[in-house]
Protein backbone atom coordinates (compact mmCIF):
# COMPACT_ATOMS: atom_id res chain seq x y z
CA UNK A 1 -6.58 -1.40 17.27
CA UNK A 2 -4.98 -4.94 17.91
CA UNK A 3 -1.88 -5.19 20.30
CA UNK A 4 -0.23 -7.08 17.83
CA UNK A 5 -0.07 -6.83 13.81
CA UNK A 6 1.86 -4.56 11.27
CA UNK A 7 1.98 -0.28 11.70
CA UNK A 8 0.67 0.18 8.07
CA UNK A 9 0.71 3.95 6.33
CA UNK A 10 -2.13 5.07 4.01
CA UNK A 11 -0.65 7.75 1.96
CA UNK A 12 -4.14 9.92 -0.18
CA UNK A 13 -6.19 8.68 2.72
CA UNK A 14 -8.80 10.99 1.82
CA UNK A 15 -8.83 10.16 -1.76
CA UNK A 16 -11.32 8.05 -3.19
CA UNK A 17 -9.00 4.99 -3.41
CA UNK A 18 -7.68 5.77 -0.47
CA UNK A 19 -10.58 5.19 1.50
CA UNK A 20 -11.42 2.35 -0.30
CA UNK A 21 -7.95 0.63 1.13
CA UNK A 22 -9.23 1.36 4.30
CA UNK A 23 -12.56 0.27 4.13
CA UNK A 24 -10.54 -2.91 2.39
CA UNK A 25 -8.39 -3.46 5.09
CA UNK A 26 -11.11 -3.66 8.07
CA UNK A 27 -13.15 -5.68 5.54
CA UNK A 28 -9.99 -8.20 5.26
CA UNK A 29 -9.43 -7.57 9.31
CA UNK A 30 -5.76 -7.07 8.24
CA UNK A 31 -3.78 -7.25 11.47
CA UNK A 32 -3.06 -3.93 12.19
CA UNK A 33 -1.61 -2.91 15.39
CA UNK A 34 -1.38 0.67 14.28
CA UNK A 35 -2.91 2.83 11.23
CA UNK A 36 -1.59 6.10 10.31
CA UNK A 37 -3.42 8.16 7.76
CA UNK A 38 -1.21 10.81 5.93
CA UNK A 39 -2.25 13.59 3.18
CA UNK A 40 -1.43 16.78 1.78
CA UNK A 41 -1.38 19.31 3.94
CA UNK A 42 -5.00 20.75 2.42
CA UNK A 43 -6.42 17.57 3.59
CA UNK A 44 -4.69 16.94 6.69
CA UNK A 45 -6.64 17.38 10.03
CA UNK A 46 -10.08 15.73 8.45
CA UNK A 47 -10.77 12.58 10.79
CA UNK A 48 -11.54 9.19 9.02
CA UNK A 49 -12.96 6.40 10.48
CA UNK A 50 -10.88 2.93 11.05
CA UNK A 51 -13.35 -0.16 13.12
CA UNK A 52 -15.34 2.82 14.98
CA UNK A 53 -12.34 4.67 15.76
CA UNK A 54 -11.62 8.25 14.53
CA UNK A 55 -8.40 8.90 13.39
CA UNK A 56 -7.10 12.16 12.28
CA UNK A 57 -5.61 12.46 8.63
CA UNK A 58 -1.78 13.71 9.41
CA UNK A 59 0.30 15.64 6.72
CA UNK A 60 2.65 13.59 4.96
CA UNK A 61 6.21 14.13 5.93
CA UNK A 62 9.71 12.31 5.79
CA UNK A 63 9.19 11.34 9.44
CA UNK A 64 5.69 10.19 9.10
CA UNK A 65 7.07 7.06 7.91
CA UNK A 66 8.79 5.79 10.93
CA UNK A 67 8.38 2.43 12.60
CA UNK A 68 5.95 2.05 9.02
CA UNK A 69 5.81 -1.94 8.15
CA UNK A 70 3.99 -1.39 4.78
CA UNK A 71 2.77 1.98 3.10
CA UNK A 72 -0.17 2.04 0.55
CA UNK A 73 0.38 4.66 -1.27
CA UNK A 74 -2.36 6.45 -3.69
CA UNK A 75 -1.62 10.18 -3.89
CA UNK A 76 -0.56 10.66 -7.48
CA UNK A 77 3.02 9.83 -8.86
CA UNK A 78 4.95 12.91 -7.94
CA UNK A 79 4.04 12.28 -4.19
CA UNK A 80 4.81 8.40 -4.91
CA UNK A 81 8.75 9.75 -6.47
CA UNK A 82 9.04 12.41 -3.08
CA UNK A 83 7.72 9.94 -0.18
CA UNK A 84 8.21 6.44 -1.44
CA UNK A 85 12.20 6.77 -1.34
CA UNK A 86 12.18 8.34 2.43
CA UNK A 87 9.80 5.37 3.87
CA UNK A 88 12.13 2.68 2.37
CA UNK A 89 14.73 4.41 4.05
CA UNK A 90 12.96 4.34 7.39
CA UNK A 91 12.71 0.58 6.38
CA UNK A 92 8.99 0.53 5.13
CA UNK A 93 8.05 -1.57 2.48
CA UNK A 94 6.12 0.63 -0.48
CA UNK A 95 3.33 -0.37 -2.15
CA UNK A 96 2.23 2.45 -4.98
CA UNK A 97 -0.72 2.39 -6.77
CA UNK A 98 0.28 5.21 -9.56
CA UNK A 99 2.48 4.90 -12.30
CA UNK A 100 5.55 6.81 -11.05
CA UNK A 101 7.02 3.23 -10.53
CA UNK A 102 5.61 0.52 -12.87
CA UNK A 103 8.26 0.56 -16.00
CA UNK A 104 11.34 0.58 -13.33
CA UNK A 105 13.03 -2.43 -14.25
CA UNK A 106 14.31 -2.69 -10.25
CA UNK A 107 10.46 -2.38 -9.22
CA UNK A 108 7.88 -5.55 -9.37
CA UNK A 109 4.88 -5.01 -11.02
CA UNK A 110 2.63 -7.26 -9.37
CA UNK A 111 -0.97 -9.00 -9.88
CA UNK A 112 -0.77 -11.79 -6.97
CA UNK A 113 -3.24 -13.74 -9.30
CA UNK A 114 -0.73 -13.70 -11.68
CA UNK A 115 3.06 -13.49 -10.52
CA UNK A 116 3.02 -13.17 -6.62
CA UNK A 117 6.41 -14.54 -6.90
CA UNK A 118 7.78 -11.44 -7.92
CA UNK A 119 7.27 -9.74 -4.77
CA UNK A 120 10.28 -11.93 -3.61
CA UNK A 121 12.83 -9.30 -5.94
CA UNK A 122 11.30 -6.10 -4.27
CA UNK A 123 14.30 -3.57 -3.17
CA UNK A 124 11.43 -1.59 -0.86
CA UNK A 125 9.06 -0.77 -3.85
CA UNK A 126 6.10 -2.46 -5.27
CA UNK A 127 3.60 -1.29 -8.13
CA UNK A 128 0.41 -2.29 -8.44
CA UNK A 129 -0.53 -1.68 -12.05
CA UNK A 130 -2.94 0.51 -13.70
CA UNK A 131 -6.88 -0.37 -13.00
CA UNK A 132 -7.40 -1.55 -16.37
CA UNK A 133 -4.58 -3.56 -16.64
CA UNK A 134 -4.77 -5.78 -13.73
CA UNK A 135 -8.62 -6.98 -14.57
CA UNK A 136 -7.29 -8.26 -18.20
CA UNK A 137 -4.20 -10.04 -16.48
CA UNK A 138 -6.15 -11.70 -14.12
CA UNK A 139 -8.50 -13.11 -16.96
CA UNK A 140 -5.73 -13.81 -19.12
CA UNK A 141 -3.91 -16.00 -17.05
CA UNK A 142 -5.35 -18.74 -16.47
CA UNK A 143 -6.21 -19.32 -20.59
CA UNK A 144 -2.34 -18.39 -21.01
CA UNK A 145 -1.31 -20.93 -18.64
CA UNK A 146 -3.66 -24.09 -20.10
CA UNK A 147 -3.14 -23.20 -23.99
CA UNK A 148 -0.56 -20.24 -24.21
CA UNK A 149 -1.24 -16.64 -25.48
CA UNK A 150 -0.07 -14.87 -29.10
CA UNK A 151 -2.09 -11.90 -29.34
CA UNK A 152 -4.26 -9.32 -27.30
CA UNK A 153 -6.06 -6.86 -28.29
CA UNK A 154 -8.40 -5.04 -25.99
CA UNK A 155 -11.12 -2.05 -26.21
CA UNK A 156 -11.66 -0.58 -22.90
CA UNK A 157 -14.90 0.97 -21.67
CA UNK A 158 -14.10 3.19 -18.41
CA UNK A 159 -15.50 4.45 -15.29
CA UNK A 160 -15.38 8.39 -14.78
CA UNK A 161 -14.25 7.41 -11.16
CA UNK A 162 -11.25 6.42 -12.96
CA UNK A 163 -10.54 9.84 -13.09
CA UNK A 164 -10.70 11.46 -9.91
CA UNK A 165 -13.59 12.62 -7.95
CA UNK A 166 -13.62 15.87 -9.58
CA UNK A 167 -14.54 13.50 -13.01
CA UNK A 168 -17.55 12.25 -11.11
CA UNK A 169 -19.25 15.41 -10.01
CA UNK A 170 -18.57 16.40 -13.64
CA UNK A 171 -20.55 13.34 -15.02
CA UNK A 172 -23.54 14.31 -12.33
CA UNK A 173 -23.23 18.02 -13.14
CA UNK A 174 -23.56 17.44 -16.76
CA UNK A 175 -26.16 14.63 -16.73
CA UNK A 176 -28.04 17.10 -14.17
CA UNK A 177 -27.78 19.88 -16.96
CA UNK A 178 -28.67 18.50 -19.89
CA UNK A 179 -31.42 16.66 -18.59
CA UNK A 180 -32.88 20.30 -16.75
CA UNK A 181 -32.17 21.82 -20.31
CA UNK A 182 -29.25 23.86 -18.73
CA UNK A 183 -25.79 25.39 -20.34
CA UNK A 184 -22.56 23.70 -19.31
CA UNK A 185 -18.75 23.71 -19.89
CA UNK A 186 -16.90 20.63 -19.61
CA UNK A 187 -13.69 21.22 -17.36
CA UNK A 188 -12.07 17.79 -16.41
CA UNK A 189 -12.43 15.14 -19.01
CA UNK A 190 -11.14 14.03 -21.02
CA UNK A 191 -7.89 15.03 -19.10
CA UNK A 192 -7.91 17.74 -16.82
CA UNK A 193 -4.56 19.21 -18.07
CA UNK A 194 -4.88 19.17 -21.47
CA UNK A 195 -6.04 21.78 -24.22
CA UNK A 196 -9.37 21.09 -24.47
CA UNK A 197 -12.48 19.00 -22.62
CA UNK A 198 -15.52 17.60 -24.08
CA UNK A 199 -18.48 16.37 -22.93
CA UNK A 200 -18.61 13.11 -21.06
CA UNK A 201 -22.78 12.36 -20.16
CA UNK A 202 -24.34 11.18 -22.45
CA UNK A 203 -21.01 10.19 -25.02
CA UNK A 204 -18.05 8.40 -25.42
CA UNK A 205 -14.91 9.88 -24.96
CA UNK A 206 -11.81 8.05 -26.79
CA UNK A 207 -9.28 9.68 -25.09
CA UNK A 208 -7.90 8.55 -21.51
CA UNK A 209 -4.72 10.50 -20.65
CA UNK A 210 -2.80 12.63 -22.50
CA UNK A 211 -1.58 11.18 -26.80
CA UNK A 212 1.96 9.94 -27.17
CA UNK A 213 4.06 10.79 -30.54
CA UNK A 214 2.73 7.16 -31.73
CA UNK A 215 -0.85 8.26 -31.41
CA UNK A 216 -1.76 5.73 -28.38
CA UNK A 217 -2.60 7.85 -25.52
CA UNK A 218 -0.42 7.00 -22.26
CA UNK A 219 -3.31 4.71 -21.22
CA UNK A 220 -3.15 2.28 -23.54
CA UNK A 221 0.34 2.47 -23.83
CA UNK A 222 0.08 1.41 -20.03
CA UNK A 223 -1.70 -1.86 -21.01
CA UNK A 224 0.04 -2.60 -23.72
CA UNK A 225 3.44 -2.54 -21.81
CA UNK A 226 2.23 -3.53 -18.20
CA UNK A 227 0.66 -6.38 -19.64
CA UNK A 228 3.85 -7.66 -21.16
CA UNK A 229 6.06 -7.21 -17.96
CA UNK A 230 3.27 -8.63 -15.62
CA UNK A 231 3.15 -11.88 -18.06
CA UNK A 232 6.90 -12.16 -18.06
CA UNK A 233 5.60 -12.16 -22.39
CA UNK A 234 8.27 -9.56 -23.78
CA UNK A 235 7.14 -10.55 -26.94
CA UNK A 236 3.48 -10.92 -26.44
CA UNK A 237 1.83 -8.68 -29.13
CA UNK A 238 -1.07 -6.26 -27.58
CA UNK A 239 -3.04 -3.40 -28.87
CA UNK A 240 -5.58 -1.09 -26.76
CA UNK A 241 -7.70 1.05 -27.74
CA UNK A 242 -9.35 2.86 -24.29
CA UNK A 243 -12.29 5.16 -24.02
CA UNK A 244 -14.12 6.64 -21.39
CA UNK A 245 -17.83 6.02 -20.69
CA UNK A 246 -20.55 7.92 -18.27
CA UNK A 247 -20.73 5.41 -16.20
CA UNK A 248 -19.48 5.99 -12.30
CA UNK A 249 -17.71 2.58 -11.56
CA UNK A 250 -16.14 -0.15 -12.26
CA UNK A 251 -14.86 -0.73 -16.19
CA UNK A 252 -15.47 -3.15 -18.92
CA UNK A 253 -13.07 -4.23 -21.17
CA UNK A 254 -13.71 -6.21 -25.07
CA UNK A 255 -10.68 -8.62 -24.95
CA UNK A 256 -9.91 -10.38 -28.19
CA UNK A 257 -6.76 -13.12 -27.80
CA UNK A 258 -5.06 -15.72 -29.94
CA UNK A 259 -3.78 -18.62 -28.32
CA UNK A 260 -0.54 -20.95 -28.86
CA UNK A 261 -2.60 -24.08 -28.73
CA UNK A 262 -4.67 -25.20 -31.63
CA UNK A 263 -7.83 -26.93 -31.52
CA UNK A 264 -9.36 -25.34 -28.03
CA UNK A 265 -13.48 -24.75 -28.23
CA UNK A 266 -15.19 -22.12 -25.91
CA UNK A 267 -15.77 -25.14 -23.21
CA UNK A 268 -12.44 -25.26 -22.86
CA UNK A 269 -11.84 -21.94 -22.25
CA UNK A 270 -14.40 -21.87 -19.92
CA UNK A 271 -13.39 -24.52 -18.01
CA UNK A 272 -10.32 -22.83 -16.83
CA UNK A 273 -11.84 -19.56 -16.11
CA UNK A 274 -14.11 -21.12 -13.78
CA UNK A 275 -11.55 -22.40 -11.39
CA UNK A 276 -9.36 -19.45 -11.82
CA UNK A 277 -8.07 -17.66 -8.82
CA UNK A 278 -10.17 -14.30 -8.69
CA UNK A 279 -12.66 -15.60 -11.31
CA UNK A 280 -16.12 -15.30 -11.50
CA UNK A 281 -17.90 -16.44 -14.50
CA UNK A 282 -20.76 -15.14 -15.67
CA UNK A 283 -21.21 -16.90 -19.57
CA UNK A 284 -24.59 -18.28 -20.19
CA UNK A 285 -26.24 -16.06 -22.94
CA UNK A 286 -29.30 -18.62 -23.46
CA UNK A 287 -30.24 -16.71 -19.67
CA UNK A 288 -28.63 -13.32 -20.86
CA UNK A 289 -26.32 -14.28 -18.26
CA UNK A 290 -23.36 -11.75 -18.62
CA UNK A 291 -21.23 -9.18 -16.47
CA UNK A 292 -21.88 -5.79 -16.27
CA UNK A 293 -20.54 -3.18 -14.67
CA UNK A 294 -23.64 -1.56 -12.10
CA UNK A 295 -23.18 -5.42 -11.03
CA UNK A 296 -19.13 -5.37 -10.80
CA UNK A 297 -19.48 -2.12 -7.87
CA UNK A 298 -18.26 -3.20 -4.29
CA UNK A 299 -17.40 -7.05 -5.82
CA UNK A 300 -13.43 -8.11 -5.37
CA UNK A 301 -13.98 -10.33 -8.50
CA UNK A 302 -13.29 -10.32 -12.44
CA UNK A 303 -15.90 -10.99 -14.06
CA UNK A 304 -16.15 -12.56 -17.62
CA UNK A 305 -18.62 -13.24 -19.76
CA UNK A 306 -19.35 -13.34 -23.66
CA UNK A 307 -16.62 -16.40 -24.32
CA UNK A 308 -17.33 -16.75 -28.04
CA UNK A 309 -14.48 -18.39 -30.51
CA UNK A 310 -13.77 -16.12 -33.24
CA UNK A 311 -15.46 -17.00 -36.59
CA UNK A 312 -12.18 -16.37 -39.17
CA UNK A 313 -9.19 -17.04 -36.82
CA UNK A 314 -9.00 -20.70 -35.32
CA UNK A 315 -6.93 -20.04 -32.52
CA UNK A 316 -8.76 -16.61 -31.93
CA UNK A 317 -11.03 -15.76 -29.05
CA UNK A 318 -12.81 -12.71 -27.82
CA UNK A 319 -14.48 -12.40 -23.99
CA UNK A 320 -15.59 -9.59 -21.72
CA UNK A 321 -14.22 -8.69 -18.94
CA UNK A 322 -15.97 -6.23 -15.89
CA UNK A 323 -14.09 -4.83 -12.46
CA UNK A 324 -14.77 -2.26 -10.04
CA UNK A 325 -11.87 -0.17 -10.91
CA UNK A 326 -11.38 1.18 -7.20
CA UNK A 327 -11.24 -2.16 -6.22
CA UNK A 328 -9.98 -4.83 -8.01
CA UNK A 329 -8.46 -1.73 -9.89
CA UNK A 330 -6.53 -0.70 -7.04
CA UNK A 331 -6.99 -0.72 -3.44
CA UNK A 332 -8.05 -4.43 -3.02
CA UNK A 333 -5.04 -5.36 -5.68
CA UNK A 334 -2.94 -3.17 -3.23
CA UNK A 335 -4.23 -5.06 -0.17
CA UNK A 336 -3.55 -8.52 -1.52
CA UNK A 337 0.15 -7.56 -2.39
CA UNK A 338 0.09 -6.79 1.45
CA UNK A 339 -1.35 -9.90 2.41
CA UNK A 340 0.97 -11.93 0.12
CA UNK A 341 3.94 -10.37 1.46
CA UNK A 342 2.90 -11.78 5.15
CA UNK A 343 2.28 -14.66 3.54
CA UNK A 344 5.55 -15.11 1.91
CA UNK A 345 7.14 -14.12 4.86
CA UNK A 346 8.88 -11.13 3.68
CA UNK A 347 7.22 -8.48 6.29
CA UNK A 348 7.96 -8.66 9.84
């Protein structure tokens, strides 16, 4: 560990998103001068390692947090609501990646692609937004900024990893079973607490979280209003529809979006998604050039493909849009809030 740097906290270090941010971190050589790695107490002793070095997974306490600089945070929102508040106090700046914070009207909701400035209003707390969210709002942007935006309307097509590692032994266990001919009874998807759970290999699930009284589920009711306070677009209208997939990593997403501006052609829209922050382009179908999601795994990138100008609505547009959720999604969005905060100076 460096001599010099930031002490930065890893709250669900043994999570799967959690060890993503730490592989992230030594990927970006983030100056750390000291890591600690903090869990619940089932997970705490198990030794993770950080450049070579092992370091043992502590349980997370009010006190772990002292001397903290910045605290990733990825342990589920009720540990977010009991920790996050105590390491502000000890003068650590939070950065959560579940949605106990995102809706707080106090608390940024940042994409740094997309309003870094933001992070200048934090009171201690950050959110990074939900997985699906942030890949559309990175895509978005830069068409919104060139021709202005009316209308979204997005069909998601999800990772189980999305879900928890218990969703991705499911997928295996399943896939495994029906393939050797075997019985099985589905357990975790399409949400773990609810009434009932259907099959996920082999299908498509369209149900992610648990259904609100206006028959979205909570996860598209995530994108629709995320989206809006992200864009600073109170009035931007959005609709989602978001389904789960057997697929391990990394989501896809069918964006259609009506712009301001009239007169724009595909070339256009192009154009600016190829010098986009965060951007990678992948739109050539005379090659069957497209993105896809077995491609999208272990890449920092948005990728989008399939620009195509919608045949009835002039200003209409529809594109597709590929992340690796655990990435992009969350711990390498989480990072880059870090990294942006150094770089607008407002971390010692």
């Amino acid at each position: 560990m460096a001599t010099t740097g930031f002490h930065i906290a890893v709250v669900g270090a043994t999570g799967a998103v959690g060890q993503q941010m730490i592989r992230t971190l030594e990927k970006r050589d983030f100056p750390i001068r000291k890591l600690t790695l903090l869990s619940s107490s089932r997970s705490a002793g198990s030794v993770l390692k950080y450049k070579g070095e092992d370091i043992v997974v502590l349980e997370a306490k009010p006190e772990s947090f002292e001397g903290v600089d910045i605290a990733l945070f990825s342990a589920g929102g009720n540990i977010s609501k009991l920790f996050a508040p105590e390491a502000v106090k000890r003068g650590a700046i939070v950065i959560d990646n579940t949605s106990a914070y995102r809706m707080d009207p106090e608390v940024p909701l940042v994409v740094p692609e997309v309003n870094e400035e933001d992070l200048k209003l934090h009171n201690g707390i950050i959110a990074n937004p939900n997985c699906s969210t942030i890949q559309m709002v990175v895509a978005l942007q830069p068409i919104r900024k060139a021709f202005g935006l009316h209308k979204v309307i997005v069909s998601t097509y999800q990772a189980v990893s999305g879900a928890g590692a218990a969703a991705i032994e499911e997928l295996k266990n399943q896939t495994k079973s029906i393939i050797d001919g075997n019985p099985f009874e589905p357990k975790v998807l399409p949400v773990k607490g609810d009434k009932k759970h259907y099959q996920i290999a082999f299908n498509a699930v369209p149900q992610i979280d648990k259904f609100e009284e206006n028959g979205y589920t909570f996860e598209e009711m995530k994108m629709i209003n995320e989206t809006k306070k992200i864009m600073h677009m109170p009035d931007l209208k959005v609709a989602a529809t978001c389904v789960r997939l057997p697929i391990k990593t990394s989501h896809s997403e069918s964006v259609y979006f009506e712009l301001d501006k009239e007169g724009i052609n595909v070339d256009g829209i192009r154009t600016v998604l190829k010098d986009a922050e965060g951007v990678t382009l992948q739109d050539n179908p005379e090659e069957q050039l497209y993105p896809m999601p077995a491609i999208a795994v272990g890449k920092s990138d948005v990728f989008v493909g399939r620009v195509r100008k919608d045949l009835d609505d002039e200003k209409g547009f529809h594109m597709w849009v590929v992340s690796d959720n655990l990435l992009k999604g969350a711990a390498w969005n989480s990072v880059q809030i870090a990294e942006s905060l150094i770089k607008l100076g407002l971390v010692k």
